[in-house]
C-alpha atoms as a PDB file:
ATOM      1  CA  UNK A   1     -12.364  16.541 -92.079  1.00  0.00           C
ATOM      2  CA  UNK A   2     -15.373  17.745 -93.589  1.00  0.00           C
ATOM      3  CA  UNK A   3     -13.735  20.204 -96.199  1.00  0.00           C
ATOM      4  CA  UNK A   4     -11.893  16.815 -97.047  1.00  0.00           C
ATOM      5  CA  UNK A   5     -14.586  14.147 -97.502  1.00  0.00           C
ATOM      6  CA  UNK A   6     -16.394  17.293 -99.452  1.00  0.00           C
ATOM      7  CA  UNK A   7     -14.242  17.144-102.516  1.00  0.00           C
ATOM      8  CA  UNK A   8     -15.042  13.505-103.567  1.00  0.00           C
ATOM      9  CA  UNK A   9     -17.989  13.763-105.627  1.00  0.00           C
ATOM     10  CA  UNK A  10     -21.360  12.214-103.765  1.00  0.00           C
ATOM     11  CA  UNK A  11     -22.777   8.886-105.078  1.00  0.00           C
ATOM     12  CA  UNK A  12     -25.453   6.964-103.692  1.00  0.00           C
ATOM     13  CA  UNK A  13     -22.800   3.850-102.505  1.00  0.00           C
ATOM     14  CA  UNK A  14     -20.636   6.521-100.631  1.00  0.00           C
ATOM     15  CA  UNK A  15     -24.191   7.876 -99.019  1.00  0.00           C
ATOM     16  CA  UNK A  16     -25.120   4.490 -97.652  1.00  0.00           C
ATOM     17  CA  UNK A  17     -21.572   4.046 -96.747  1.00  0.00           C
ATOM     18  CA  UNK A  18     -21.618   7.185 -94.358  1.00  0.00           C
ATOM     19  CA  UNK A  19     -24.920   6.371 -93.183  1.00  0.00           C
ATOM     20  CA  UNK A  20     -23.937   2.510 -91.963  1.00  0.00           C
ATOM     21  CA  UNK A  21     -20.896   3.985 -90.720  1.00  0.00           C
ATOM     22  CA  UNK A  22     -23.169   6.394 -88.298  1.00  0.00           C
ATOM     23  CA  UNK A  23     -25.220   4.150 -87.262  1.00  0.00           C
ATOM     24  CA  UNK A  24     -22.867   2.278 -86.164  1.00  0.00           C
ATOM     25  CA  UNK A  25     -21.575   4.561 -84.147  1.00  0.00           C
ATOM     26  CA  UNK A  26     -24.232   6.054 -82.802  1.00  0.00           C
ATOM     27  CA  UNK A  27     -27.739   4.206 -83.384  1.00  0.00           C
ATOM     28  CA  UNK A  28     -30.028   4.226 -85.848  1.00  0.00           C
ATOM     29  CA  UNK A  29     -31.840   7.264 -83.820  1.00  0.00           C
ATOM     30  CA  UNK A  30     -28.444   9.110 -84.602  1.00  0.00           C
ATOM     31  CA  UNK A  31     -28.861   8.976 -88.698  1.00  0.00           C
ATOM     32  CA  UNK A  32     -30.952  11.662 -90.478  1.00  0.00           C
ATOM     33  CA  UNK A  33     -30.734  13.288 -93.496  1.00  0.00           C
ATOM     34  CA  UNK A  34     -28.919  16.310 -91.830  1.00  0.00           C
ATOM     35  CA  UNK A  35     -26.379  14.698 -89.813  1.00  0.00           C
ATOM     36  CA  UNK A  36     -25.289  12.454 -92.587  1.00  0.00           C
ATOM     37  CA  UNK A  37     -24.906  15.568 -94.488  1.00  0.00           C
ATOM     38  CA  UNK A  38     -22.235  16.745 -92.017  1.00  0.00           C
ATOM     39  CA  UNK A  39     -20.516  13.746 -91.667  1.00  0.00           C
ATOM     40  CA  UNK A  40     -20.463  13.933 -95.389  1.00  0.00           C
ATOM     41  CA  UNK A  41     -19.501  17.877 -95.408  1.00  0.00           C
ATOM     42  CA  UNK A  42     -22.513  18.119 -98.015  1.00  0.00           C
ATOM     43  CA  UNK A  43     -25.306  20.467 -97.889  1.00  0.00           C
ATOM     44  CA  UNK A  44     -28.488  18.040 -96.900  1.00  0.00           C
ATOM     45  CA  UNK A  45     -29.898  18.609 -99.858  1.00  0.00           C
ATOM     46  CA  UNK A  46     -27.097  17.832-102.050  1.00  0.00           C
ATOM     47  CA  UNK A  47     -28.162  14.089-100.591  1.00  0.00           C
ATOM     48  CA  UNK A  48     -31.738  14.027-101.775  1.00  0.00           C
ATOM     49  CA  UNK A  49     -30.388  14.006-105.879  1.00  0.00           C
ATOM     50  CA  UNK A  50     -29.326   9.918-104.332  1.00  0.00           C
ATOM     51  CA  UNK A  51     -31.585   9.159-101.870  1.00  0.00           C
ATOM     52  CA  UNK A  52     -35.323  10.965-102.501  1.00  0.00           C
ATOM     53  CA  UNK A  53     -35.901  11.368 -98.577  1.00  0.00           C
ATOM     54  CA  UNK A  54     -35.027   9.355 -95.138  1.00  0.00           C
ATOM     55  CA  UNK A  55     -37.564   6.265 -95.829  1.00  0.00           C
ATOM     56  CA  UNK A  56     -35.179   5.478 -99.276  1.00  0.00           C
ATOM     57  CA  UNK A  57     -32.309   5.979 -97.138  1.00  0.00           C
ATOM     58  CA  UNK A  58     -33.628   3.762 -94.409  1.00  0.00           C
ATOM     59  CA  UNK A  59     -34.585   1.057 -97.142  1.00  0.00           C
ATOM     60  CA  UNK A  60     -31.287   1.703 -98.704  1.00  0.00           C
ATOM     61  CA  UNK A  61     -29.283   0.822 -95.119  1.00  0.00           C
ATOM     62  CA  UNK A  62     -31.013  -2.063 -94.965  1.00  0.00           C
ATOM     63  CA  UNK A  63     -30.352  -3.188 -99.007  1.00  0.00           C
ATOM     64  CA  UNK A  64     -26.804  -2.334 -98.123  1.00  0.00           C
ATOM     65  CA  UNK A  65     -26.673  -4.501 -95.251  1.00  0.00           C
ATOM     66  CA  UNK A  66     -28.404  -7.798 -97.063  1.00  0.00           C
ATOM     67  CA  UNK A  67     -25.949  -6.976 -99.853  1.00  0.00           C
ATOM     68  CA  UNK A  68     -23.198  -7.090 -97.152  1.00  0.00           C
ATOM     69  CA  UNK A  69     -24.475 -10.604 -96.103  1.00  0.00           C
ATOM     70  CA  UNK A  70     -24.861 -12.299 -99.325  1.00  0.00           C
ATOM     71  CA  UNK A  71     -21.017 -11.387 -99.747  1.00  0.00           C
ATOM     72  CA  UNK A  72     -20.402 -13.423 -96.394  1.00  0.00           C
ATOM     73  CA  UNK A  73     -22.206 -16.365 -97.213  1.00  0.00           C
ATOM     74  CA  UNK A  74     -21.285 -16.289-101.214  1.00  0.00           C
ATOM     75  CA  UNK A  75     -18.587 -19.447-100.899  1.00  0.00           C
ATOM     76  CA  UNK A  76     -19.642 -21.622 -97.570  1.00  0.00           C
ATOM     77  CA  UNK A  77     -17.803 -24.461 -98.810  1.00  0.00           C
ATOM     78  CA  UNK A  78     -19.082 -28.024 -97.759  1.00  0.00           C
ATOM     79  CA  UNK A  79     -18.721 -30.424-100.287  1.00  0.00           C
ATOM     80  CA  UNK A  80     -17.765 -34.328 -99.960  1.00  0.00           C
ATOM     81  CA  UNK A  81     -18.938 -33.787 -96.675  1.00  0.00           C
ATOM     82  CA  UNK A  82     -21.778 -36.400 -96.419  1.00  0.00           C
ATOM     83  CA  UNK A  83     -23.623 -33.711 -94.210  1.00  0.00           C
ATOM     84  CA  UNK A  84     -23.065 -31.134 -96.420  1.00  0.00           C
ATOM     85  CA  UNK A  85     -26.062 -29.093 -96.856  1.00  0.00           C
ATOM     86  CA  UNK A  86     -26.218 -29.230 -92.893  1.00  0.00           C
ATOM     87  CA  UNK A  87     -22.676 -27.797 -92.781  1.00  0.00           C
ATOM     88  CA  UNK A  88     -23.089 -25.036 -95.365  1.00  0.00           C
ATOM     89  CA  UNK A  89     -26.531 -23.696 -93.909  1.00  0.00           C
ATOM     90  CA  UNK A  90     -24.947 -23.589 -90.403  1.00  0.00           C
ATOM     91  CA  UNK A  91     -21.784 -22.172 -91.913  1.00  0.00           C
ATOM     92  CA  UNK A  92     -23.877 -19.436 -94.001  1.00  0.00           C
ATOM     93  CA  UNK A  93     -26.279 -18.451 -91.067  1.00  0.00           C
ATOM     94  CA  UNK A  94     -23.326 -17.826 -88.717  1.00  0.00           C
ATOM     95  CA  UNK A  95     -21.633 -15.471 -90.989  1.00  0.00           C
ATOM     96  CA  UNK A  96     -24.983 -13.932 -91.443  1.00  0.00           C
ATOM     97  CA  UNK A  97     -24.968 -13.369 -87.757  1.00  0.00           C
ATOM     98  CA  UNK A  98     -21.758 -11.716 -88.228  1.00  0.00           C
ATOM     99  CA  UNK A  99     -22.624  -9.146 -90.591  1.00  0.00           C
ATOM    100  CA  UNK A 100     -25.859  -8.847 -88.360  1.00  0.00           C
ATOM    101  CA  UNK A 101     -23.279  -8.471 -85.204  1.00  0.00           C
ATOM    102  CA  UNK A 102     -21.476  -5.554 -86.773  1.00  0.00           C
ATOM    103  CA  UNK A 103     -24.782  -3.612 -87.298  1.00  0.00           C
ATOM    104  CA  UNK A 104     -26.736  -4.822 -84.194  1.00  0.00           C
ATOM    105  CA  UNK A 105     -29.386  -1.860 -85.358  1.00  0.00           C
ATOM    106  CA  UNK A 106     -29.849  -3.844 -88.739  1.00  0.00           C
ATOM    107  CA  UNK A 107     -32.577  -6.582 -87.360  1.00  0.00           C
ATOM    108  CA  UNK A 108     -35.172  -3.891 -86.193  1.00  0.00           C
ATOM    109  CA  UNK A 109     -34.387  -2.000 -88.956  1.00  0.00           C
ATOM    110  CA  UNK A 110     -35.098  -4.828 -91.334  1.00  0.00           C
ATOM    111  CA  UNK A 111     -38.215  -5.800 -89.808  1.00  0.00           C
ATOM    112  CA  UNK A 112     -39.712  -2.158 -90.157  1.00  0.00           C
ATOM    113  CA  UNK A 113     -39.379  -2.035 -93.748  1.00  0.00           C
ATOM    114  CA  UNK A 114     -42.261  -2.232 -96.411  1.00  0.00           C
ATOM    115  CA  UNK A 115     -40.542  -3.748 -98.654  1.00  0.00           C
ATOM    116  CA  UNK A 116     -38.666  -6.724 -99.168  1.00  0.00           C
ATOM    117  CA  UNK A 117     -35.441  -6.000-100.711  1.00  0.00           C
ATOM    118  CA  UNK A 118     -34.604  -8.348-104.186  1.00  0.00           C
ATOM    119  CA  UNK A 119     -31.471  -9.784-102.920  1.00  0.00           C
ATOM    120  CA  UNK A 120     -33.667 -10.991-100.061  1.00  0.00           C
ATOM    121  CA  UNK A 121     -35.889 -13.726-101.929  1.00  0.00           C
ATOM    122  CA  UNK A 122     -32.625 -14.315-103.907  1.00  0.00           C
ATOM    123  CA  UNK A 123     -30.582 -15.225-100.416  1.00  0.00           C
ATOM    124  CA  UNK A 124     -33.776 -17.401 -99.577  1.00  0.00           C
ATOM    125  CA  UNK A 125     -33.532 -19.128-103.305  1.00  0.00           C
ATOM    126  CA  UNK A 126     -30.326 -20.280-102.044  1.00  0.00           C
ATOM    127  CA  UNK A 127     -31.240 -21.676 -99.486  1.00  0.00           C
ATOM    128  CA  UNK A 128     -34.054 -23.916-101.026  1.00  0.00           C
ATOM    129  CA  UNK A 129     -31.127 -24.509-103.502  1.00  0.00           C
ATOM    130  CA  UNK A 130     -29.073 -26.006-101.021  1.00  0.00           C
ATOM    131  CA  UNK A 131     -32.195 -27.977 -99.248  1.00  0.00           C
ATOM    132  CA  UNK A 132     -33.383 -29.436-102.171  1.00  0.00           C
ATOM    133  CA  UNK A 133     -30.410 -30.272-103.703  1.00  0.00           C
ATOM    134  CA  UNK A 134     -29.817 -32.339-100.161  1.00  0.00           C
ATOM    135  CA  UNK A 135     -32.730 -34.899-101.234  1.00  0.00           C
ATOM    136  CA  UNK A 136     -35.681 -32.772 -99.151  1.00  0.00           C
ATOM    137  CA  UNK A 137     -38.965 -32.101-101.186  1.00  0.00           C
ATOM    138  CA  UNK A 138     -40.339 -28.667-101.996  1.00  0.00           C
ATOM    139  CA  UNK A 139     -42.601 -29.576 -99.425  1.00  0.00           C
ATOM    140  CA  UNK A 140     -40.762 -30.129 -96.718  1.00  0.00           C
ATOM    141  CA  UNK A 141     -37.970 -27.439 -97.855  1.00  0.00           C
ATOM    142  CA  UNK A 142     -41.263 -24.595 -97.160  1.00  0.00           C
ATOM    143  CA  UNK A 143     -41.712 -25.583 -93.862  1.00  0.00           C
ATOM    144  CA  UNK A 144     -38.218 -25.194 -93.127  1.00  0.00           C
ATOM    145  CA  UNK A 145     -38.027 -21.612 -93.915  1.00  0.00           C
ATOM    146  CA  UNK A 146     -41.103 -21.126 -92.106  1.00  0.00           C
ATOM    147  CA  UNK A 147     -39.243 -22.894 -88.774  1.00  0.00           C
ATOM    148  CA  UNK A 148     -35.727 -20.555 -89.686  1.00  0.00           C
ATOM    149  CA  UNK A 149     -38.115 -17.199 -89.430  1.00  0.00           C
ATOM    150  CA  UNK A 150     -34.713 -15.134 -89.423  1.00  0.00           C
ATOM    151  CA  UNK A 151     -32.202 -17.157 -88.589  1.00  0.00           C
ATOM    152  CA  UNK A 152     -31.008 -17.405 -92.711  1.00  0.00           C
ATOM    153  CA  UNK A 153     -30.386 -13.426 -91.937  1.00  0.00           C
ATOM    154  CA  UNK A 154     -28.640 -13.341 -88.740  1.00  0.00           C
ATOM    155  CA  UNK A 155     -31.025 -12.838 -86.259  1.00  0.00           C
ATOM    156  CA  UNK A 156     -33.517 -14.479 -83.634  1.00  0.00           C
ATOM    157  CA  UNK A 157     -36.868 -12.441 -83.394  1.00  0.00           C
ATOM    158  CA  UNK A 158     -37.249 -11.382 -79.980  1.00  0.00           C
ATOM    159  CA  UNK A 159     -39.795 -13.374 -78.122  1.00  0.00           C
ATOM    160  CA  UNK A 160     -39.940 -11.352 -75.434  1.00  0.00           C
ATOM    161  CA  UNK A 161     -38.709  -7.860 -74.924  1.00  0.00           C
ATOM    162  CA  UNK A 162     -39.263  -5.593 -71.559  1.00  0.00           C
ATOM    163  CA  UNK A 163     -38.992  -2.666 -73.899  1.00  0.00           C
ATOM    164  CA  UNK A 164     -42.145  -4.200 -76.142  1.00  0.00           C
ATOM    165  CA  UNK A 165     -43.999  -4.235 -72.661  1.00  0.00           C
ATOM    166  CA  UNK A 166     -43.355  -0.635 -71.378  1.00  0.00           C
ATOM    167  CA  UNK A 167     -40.155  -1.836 -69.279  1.00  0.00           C
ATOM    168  CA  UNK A 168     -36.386  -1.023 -69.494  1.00  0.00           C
ATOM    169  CA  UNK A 169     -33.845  -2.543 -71.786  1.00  0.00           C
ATOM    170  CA  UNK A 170     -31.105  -1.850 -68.917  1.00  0.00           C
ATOM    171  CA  UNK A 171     -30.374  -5.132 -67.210  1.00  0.00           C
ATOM    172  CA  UNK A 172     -30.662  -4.063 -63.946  1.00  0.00           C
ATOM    173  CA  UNK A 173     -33.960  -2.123 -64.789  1.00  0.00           C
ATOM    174  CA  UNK A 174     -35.440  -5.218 -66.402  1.00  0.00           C
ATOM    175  CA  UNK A 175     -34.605  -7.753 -64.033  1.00  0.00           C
ATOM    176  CA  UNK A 176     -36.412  -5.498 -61.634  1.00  0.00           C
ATOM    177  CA  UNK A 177     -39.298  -5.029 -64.012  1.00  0.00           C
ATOM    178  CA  UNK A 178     -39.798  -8.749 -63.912  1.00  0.00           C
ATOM    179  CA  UNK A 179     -39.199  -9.520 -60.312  1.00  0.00           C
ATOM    180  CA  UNK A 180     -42.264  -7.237 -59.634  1.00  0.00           C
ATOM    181  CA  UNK A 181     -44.031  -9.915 -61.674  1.00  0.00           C
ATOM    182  CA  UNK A 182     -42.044 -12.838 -60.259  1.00  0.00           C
ATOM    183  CA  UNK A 183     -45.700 -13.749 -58.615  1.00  0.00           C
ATOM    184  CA  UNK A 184     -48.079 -13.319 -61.564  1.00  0.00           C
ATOM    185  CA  UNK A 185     -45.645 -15.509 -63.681  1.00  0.00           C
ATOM    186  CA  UNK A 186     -43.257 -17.337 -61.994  1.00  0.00           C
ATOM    187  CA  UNK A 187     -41.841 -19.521 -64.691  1.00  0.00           C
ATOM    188  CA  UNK A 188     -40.660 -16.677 -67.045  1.00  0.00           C
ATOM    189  CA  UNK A 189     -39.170 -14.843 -64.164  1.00  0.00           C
ATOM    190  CA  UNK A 190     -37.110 -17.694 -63.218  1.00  0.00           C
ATOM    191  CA  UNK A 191     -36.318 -19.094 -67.241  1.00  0.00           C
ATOM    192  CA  UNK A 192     -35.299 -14.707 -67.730  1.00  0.00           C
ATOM    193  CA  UNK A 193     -33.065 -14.908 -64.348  1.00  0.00           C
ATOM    194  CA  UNK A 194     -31.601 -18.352 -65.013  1.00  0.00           C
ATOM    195  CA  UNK A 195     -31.044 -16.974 -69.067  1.00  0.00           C
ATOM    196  CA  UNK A 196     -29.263 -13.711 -68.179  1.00  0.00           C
ATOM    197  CA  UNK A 197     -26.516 -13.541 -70.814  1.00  0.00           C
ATOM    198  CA  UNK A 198     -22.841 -13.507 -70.149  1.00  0.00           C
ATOM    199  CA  UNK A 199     -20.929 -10.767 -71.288  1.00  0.00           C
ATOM    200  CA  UNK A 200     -18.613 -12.939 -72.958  1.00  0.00           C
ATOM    201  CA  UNK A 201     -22.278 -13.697 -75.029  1.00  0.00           C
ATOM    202  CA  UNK A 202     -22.731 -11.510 -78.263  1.00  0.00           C
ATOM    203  CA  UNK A 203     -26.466 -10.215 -78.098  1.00  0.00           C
ATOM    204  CA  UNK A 204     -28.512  -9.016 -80.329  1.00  0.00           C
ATOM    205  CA  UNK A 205     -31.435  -8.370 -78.396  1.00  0.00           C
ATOM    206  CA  UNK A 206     -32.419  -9.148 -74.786  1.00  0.00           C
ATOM    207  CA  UNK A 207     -33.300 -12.675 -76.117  1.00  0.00           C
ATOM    208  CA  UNK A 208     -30.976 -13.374 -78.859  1.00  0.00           C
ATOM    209  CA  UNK A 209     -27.524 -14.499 -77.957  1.00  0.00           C
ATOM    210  CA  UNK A 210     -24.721 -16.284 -79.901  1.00  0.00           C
ATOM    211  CA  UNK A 211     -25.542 -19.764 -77.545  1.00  0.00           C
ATOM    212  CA  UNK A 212     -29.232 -19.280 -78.176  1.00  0.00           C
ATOM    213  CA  UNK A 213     -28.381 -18.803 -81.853  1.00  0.00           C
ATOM    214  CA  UNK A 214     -26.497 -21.740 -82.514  1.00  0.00           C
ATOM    215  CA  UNK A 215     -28.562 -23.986 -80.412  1.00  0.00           C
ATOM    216  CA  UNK A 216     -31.704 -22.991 -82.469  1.00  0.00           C
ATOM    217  CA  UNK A 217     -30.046 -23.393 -85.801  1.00  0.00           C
ATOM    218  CA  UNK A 218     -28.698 -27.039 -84.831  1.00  0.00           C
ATOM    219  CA  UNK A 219     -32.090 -28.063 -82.999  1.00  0.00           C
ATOM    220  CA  UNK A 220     -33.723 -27.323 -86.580  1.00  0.00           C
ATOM    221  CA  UNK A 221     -31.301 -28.871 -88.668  1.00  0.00           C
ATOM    222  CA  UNK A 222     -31.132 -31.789 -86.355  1.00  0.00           C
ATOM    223  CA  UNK A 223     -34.707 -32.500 -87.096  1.00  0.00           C
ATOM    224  CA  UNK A 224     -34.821 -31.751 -90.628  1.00  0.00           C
ATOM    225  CA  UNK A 225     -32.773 -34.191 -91.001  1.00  0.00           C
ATOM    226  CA  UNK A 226     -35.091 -36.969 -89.933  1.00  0.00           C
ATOM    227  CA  UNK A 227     -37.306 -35.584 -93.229  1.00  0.00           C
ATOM    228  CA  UNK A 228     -34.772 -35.550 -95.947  1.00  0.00           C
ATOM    229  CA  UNK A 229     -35.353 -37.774 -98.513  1.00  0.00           C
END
């Protein structure tokens, strides 16, 4: 397969394409410079004349992934619905989530970065776009994309994590880590025990399910609404 793939000439889009494609499949641990080159059936250096070293193509995963979502949410149709803007945000963040579902490595990813990518603050213009145009002031539009934190992109940030702690991200492991501090804090034990997510529930972290998701996104948009205007 390699002596195939080999004979199309390199560009940077088919890099990143390999490279989402691998971590995908493996993790973002999986994806350095030299086993995208195999997957490729490139020397590894032959990658560095499109991507300078594994920070760009780290950055570049990520651009590729925010380009992926702004392709999603391009048409989220709501209009002559007198709660539009309510409908197209909700419709726009779920196929976010989508996008973020197919590369559950993206969120972390995203969050390491050290840069912003462009098509970021331009997702986020649309977004005041659509909140503005719905009667809310500049004001009052702000605060709202302070209270979505990453919602717009697909994601809830993890509140709390038993990896971010020292613990295990195996279920089992965790929900032993915490019942050794069922004592010290009994009211997290018993909201993480009486939370544990079905596996009919798409995750994206050990606090970030589909029904947390949506509940979040209508909760804000619920009260927004009482603002608007």
């Amino acid at each position: 397969m390699a002596e195939r793939t080999s004979r199309r000439p390199l560009s940077r889009e088919r890099v990143l394409t390999a490279a989402i494609a691998l971590a995908d499949a493996e993790g973002i641990q999986a994806l350095t410079m030299r086993r995208l080159a195999a997957e490729l059936g490139v020397e590894a250096m032959s990658l560095y004349h499109h991507l300078p070293g594994k920070e760009a193509l780290l950055d570049g995963a990520v651009e590729a992934v925010v380009a992926e979502i702004g392709a999603a949410v391009a048409h989220p149709d709501a209009d002559g619905d007198p709660h539009g803007w309510r409908l197209r945000l909700r419709r726009q963040f779920s196929a976010a989530r989508q996008v973020m579902l197919r590369h559950p490595w993206a969120p972390a990813l995203l969050g390491s970065r050290r840069s912003i990518p462009v098509a970021v603050f331009a997702y986020y213009d649309g977004i005041l776009a659509t909140l503005v145009g719905a009667g809310f002031s500049y004001r009052i539009a702000h605060r709202a994309l302070h209270a979505f934190g990453s919602l717009p992109l697909g994601f809830a940030q993890e509140l709390f994590s038993p990896a971010a702690a020292g613990g295990s991200m195996d279920a089992d492991a965790a929900e032993a880590d915490l019942a050794a501090l069922a004592e010290a804090l009994p009211h997290l034990t018993a909201m993480v025990q009486s939370e544990m997510h079905a596996a009919t529930d798409p995750t994206l972290g050990w606090c970030d399910s589909q029904t947390e998701f949506e509940f979040t996104i209508d909760l804000l948009l619920d009260g927004l609404e009482r603002h608007r205007g």
